[in-house]
Each structure stands twice: as C-alpha cells, then as structure tokens.
PDB file of N, CA and C in Angstrom:
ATOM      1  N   UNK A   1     107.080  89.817 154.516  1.00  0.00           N
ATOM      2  CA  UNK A   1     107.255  91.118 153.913  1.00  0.00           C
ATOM      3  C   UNK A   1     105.917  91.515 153.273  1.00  0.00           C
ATOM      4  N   UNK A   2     105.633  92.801 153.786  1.00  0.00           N
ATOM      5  CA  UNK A   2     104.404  93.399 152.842  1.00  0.00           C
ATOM      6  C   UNK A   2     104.540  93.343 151.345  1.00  0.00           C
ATOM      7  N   UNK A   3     102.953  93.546 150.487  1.00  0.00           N
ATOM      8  CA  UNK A   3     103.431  93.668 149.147  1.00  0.00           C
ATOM      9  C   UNK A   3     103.907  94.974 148.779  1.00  0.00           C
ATOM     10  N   UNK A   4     103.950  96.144 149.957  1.00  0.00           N
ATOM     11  CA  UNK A   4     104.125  97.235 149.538  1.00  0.00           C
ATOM     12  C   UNK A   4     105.828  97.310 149.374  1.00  0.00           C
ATOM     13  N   UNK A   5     105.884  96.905 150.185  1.00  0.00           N
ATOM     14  CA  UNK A   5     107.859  96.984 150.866  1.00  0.00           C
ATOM     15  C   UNK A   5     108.483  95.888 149.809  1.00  0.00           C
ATOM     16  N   UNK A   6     107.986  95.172 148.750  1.00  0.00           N
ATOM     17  CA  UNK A   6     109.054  94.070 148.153  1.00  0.00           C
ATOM     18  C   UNK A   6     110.082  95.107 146.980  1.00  0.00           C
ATOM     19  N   UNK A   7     110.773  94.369 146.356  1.00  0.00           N
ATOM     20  CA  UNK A   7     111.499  95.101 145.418  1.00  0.00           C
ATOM     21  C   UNK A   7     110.764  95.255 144.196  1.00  0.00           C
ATOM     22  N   UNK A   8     110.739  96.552 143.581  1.00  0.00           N
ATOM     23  CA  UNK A   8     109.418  96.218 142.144  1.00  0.00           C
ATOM     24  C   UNK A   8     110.296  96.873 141.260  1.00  0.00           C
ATOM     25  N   UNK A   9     112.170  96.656 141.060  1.00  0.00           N
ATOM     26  CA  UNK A   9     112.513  97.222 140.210  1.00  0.00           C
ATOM     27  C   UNK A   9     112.211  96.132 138.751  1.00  0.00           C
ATOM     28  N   UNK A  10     112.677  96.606 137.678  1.00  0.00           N
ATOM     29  CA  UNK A  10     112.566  95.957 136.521  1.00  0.00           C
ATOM     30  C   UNK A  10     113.230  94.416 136.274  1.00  0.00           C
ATOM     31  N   UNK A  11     112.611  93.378 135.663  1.00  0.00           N
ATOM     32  CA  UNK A  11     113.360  92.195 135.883  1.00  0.00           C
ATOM     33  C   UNK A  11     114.345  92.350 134.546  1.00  0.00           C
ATOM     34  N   UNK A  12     114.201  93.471 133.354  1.00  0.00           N
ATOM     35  CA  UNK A  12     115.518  93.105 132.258  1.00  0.00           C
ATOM     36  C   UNK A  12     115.298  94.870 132.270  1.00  0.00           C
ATOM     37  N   UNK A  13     116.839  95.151 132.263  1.00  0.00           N
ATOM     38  CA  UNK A  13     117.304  96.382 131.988  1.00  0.00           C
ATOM     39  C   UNK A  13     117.531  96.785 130.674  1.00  0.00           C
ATOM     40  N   UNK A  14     116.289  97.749 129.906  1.00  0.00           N
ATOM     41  CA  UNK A  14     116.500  97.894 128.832  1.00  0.00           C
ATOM     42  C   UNK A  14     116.579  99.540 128.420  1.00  0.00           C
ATOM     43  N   UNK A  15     117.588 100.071 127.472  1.00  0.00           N
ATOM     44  CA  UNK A  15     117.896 101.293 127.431  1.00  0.00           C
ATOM     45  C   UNK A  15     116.349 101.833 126.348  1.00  0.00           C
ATOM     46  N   UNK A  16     116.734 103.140 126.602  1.00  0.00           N
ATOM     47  CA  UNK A  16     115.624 103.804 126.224  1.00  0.00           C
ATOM     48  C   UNK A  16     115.679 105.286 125.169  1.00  0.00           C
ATOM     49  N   UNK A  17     115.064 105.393 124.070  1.00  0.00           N
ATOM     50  CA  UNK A  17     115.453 106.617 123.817  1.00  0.00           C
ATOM     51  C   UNK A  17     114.553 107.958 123.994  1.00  0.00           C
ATOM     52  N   UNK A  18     114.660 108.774 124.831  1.00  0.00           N
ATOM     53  CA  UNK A  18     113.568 110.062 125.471  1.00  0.00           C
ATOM     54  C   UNK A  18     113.501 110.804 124.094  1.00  0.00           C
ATOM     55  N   UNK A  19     112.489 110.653 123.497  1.00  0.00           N
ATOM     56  CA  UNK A  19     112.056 111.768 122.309  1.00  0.00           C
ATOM     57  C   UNK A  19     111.070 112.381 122.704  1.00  0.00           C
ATOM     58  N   UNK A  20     110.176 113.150 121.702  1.00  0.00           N
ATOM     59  CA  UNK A  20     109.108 113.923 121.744  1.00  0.00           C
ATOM     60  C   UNK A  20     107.962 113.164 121.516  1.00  0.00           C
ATOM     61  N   UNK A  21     106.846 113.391 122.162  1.00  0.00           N
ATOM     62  CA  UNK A  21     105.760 112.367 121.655  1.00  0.00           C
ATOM     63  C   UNK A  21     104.185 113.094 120.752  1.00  0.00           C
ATOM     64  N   UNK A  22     104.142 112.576 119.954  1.00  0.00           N
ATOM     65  CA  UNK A  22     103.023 112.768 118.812  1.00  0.00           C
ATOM     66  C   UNK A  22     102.029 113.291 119.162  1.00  0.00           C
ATOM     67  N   UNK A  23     101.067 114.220 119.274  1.00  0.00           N
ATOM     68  CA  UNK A  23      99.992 114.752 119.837  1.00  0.00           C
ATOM     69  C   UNK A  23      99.097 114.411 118.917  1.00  0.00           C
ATOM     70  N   UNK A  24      98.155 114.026 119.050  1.00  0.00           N
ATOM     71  CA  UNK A  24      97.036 113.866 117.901  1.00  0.00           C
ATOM     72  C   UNK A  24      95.702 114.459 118.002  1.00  0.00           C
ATOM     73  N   UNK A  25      96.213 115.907 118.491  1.00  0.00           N
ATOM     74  CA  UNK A  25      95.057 117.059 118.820  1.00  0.00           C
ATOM     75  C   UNK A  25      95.415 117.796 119.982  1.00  0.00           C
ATOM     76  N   UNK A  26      94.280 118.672 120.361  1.00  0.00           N
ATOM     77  CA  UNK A  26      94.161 119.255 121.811  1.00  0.00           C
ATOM     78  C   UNK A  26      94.627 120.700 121.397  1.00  0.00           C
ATOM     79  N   UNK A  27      94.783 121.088 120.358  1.00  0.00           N
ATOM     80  CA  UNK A  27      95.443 122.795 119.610  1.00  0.00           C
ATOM     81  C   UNK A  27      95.249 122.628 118.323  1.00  0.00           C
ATOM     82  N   UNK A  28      94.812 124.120 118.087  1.00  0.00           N
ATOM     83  CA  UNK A  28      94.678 124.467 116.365  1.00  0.00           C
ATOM     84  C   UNK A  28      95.914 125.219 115.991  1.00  0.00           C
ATOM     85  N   UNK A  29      95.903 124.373 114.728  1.00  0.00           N
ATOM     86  CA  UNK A  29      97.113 124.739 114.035  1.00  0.00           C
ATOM     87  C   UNK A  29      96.758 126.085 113.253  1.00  0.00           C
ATOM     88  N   UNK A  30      97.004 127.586 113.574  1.00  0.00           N
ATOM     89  CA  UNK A  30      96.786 128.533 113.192  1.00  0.00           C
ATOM     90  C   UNK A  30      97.374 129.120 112.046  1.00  0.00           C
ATOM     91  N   UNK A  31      98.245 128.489 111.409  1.00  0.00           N
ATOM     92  CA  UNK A  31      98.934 128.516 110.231  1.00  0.00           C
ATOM     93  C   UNK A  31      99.962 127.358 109.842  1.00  0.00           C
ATOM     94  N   UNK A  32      99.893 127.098 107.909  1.00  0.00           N
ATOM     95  CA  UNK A  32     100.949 126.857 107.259  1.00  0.00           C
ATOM     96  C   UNK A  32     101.617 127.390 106.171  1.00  0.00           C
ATOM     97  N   UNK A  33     102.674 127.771 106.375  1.00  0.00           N
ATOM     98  CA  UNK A  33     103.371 128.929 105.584  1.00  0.00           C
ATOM     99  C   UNK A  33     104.459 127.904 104.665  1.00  0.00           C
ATOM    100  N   UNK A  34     104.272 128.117 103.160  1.00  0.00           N
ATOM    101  CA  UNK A  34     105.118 127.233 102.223  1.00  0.00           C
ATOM    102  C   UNK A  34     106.114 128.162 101.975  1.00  0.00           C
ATOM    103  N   UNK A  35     107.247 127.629 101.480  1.00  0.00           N
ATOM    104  CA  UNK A  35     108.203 128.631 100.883  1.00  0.00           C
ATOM    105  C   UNK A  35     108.304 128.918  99.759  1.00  0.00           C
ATOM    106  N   UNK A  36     107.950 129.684  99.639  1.00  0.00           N
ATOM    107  CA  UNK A  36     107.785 129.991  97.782  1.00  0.00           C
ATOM    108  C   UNK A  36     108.879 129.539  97.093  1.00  0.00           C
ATOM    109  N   UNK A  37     110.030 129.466  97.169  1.00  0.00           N
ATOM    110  CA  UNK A  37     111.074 129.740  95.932  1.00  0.00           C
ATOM    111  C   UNK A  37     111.335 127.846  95.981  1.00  0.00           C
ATOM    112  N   UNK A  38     111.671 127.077  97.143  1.00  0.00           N
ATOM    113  CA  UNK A  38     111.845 125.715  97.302  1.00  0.00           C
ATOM    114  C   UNK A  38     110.783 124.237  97.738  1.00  0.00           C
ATOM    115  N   UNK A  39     110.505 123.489  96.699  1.00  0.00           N
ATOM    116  CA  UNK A  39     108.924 122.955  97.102  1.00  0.00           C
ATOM    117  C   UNK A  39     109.645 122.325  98.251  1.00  0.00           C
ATOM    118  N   UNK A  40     108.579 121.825  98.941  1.00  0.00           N
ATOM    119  CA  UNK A  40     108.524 120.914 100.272  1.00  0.00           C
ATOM    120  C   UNK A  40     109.211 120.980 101.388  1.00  0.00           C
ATOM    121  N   UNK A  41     109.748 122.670 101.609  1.00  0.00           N
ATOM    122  CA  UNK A  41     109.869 123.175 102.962  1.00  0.00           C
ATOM    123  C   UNK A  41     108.751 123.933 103.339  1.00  0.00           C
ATOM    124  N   UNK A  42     108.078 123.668 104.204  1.00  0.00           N
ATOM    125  CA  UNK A  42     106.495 124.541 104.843  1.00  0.00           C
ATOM    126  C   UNK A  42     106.946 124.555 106.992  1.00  0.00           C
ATOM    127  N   UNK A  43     106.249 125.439 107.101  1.00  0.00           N
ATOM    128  CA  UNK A  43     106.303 125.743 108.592  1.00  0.00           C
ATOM    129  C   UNK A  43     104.663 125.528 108.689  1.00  0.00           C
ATOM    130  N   UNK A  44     104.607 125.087 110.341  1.00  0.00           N
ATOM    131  CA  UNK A  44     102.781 125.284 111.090  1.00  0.00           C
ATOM    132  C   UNK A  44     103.294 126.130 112.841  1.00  0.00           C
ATOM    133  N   UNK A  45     102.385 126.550 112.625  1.00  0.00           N
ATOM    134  CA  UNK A  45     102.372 127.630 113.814  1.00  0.00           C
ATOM    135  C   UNK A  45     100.936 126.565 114.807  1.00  0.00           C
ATOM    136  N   UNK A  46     101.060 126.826 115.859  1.00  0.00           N
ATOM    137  CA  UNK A  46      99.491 126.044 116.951  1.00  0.00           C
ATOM    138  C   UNK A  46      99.614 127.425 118.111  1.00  0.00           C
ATOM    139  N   UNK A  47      98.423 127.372 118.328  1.00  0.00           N
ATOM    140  CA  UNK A  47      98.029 128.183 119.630  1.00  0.00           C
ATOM    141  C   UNK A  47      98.040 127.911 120.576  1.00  0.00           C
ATOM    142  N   UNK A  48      99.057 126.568 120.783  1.00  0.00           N
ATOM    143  CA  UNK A  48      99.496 126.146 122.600  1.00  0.00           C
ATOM    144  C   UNK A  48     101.040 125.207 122.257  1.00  0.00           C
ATOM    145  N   UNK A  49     101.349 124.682 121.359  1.00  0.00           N
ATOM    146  CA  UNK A  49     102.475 123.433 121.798  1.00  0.00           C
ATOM    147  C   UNK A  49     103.644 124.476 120.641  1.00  0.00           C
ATOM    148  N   UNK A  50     103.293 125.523 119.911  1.00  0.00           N
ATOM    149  CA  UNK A  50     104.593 126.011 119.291  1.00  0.00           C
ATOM    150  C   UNK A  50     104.657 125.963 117.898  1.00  0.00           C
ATOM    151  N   UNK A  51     106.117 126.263 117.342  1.00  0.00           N
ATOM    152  CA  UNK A  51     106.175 125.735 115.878  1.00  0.00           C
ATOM    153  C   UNK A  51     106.444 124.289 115.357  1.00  0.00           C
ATOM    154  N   UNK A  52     106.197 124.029 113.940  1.00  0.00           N
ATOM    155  CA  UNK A  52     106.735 123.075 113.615  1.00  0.00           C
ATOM    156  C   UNK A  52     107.625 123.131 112.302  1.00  0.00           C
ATOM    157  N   UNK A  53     108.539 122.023 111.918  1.00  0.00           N
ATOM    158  CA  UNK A  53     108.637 121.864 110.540  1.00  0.00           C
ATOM    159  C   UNK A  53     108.591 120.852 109.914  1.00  0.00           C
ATOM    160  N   UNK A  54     108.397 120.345 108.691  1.00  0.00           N
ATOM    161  CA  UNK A  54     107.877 119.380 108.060  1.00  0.00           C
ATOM    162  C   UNK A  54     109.263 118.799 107.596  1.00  0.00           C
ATOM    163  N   UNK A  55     109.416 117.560 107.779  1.00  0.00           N
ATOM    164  CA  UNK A  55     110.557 116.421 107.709  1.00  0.00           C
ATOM    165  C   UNK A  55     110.071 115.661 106.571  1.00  0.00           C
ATOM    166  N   UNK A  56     110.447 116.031 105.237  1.00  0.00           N
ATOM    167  CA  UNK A  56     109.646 115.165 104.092  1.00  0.00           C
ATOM    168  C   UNK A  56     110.504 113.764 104.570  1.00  0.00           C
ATOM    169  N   UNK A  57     111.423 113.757 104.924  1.00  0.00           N
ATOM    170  CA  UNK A  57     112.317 112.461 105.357  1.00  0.00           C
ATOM    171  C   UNK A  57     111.630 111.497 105.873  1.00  0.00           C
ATOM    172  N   UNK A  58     111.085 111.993 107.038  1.00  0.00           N
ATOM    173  CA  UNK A  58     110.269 111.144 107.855  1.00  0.00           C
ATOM    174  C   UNK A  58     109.230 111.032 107.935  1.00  0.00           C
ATOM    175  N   UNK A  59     108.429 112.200 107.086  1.00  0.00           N
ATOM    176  CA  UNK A  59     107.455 112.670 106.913  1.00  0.00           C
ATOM    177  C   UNK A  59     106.524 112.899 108.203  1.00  0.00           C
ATOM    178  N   UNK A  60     107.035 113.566 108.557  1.00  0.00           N
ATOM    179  CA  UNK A  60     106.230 114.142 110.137  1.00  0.00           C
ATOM    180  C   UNK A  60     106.643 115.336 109.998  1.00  0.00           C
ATOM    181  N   UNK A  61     105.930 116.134 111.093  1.00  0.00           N
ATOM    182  CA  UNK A  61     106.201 117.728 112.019  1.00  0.00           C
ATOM    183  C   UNK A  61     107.277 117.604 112.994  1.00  0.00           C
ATOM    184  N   UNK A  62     108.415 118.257 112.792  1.00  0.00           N
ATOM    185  CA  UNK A  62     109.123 118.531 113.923  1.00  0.00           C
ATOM    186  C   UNK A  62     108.905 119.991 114.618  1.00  0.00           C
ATOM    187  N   UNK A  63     109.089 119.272 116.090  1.00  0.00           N
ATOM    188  CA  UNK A  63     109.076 120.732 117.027  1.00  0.00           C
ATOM    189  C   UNK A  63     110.106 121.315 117.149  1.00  0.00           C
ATOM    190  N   UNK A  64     109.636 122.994 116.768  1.00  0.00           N
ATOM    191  CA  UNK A  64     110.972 124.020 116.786  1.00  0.00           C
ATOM    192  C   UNK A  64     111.534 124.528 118.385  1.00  0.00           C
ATOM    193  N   UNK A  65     110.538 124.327 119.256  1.00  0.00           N
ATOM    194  CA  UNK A  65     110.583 124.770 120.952  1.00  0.00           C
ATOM    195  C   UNK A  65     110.398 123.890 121.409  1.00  0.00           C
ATOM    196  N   UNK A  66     110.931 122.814 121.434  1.00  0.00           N
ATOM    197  CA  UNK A  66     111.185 121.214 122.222  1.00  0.00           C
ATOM    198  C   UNK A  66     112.357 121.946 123.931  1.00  0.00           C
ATOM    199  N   UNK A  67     112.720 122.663 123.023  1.00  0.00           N
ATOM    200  CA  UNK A  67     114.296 123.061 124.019  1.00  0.00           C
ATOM    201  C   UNK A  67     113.394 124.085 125.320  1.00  0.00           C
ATOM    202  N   UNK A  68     112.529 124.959 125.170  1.00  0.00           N
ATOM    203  CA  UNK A  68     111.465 125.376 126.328  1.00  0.00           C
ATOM    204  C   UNK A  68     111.153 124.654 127.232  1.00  0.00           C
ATOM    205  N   UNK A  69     112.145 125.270 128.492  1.00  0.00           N
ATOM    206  CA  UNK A  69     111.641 123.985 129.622  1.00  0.00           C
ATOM    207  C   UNK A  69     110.281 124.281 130.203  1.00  0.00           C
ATOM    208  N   UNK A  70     109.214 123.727 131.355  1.00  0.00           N
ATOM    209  CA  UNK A  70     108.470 123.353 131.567  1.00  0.00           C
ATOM    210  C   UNK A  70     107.689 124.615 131.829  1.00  0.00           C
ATOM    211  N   UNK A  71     108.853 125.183 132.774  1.00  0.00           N
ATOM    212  CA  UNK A  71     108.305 126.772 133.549  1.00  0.00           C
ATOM    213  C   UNK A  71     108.317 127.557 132.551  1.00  0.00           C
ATOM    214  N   UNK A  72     108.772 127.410 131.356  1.00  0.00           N
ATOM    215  CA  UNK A  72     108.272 128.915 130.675  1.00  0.00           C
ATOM    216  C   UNK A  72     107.767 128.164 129.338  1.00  0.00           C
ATOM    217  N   UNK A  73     106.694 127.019 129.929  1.00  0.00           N
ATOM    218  CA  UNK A  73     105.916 126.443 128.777  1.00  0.00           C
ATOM    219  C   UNK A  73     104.843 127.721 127.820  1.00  0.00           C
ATOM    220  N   UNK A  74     104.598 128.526 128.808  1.00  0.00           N
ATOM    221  CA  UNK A  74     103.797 129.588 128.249  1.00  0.00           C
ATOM    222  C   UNK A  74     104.400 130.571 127.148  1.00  0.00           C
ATOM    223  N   UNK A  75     105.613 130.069 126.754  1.00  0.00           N
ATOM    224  CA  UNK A  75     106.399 130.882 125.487  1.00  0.00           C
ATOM    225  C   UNK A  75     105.831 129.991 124.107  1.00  0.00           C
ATOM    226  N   UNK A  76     105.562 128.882 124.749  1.00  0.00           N
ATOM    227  CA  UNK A  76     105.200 127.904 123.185  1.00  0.00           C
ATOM    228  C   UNK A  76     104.006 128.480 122.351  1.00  0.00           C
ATOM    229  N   UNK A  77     103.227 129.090 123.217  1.00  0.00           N
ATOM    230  CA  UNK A  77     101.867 129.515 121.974  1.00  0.00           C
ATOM    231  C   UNK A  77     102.865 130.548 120.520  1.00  0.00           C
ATOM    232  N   UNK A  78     102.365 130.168 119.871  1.00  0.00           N
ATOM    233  CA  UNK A  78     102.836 130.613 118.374  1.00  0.00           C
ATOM    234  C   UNK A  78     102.202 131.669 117.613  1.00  0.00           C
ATOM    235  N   UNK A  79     102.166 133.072 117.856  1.00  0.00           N
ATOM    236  CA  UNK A  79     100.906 134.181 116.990  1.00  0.00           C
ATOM    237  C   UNK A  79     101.017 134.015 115.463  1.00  0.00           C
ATOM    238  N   UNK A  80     102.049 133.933 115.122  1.00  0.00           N
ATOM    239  CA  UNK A  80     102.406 133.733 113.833  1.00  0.00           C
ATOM    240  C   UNK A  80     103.951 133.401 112.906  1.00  0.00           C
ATOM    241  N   UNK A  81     104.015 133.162 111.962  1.00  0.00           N
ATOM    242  CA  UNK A  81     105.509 133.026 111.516  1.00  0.00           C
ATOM    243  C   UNK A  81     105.332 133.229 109.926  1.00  0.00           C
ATOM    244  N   UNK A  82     106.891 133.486 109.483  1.00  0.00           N
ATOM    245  CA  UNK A  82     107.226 133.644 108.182  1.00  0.00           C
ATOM    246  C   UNK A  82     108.594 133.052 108.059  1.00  0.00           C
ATOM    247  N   UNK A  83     108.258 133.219 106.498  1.00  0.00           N
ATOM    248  CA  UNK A  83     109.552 132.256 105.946  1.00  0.00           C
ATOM    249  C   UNK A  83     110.400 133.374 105.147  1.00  0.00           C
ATOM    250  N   UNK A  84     111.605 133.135 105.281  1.00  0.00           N
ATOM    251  CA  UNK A  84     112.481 134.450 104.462  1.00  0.00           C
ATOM    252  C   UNK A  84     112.792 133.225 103.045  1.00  0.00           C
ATOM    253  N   UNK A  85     112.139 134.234 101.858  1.00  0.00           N
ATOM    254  CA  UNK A  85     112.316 133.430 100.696  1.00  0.00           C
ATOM    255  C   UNK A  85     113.505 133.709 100.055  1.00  0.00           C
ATOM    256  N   UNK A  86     114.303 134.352 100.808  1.00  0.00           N
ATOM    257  CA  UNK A  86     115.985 134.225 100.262  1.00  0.00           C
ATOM    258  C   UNK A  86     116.482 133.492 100.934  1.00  0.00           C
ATOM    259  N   UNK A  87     116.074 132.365 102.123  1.00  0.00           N
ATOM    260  CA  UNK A  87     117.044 131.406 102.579  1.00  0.00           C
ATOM    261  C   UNK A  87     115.715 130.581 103.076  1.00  0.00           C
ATOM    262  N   UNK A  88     115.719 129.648 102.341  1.00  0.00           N
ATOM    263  CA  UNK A  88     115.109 128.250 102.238  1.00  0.00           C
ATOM    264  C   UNK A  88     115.466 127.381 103.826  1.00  0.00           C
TER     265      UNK A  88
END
C-alpha cells in the first residue's frame, strides 16, 4: 500500500469545542465607547472584524457579529457605535 492511500484518521477520538479565535492584530480598533451611567460596560468598534464587548468576567472582548456568515463577511467593518445611557 502507498503512503498516500493508508488510513490517516485519528488514533483517539477527542471532542472539541468550535469557538472564536483571538486575533492579536491585523485591524484598528476605531473606537471605545464607555457607558456613562454603569462602570465597566464599554463597546470597541475595528475597521474589518466588527464590534466588540468587554466581558469583565473573563476579561476579554467579545464579538457582537460572530453570527455573519462568510459571504457577507463585508458587513463586519464597524463605522461607528453608541451606547444608549438609559439601558446599560
């Protein structure tokens, strides 16, 4: 048997969880908008991957357009955003 043709599935079947993965550049973050009335809710806007929001929990950025599938990746650029300071 060739080495091309052998079996090359996995020798231990292990489950997996599909999240989002961390970018550590490649877009400017064109804004962060705090909420005035409640500390430590803030939004960031980027000029290619979308919005975010800040998870003091986990303390990371979560993505608000994760749910944008591939073909209409070109909706993710972000011009700007605001925060309504009557609902936190």
């Amino acid at each position: 048997m060739s080495m091309l043709a052998q079996d090359i599935s996995p020798v231990n079947s292990v489950s997996y969880e599909w999240k989002s993965v961390p970018i550590v550049g490649g877009d400017f973050v064109d804004g962060i908008v705090f909420h005035p009335e409640t500390p430590g809710i803030r939004y960031c806007c980027t000029d290619m991957e979308g919005a975010y929001r800040w998870d003091a929990v986990s303390c990371q950025w979560m993505p608000l357009l994760d749910w944008i599938s591939l073909d209409e990746s070109n909706l993710q650029g972000v011009e700007s955003i605001a925060i309504d300071p009557q609902n936190p």
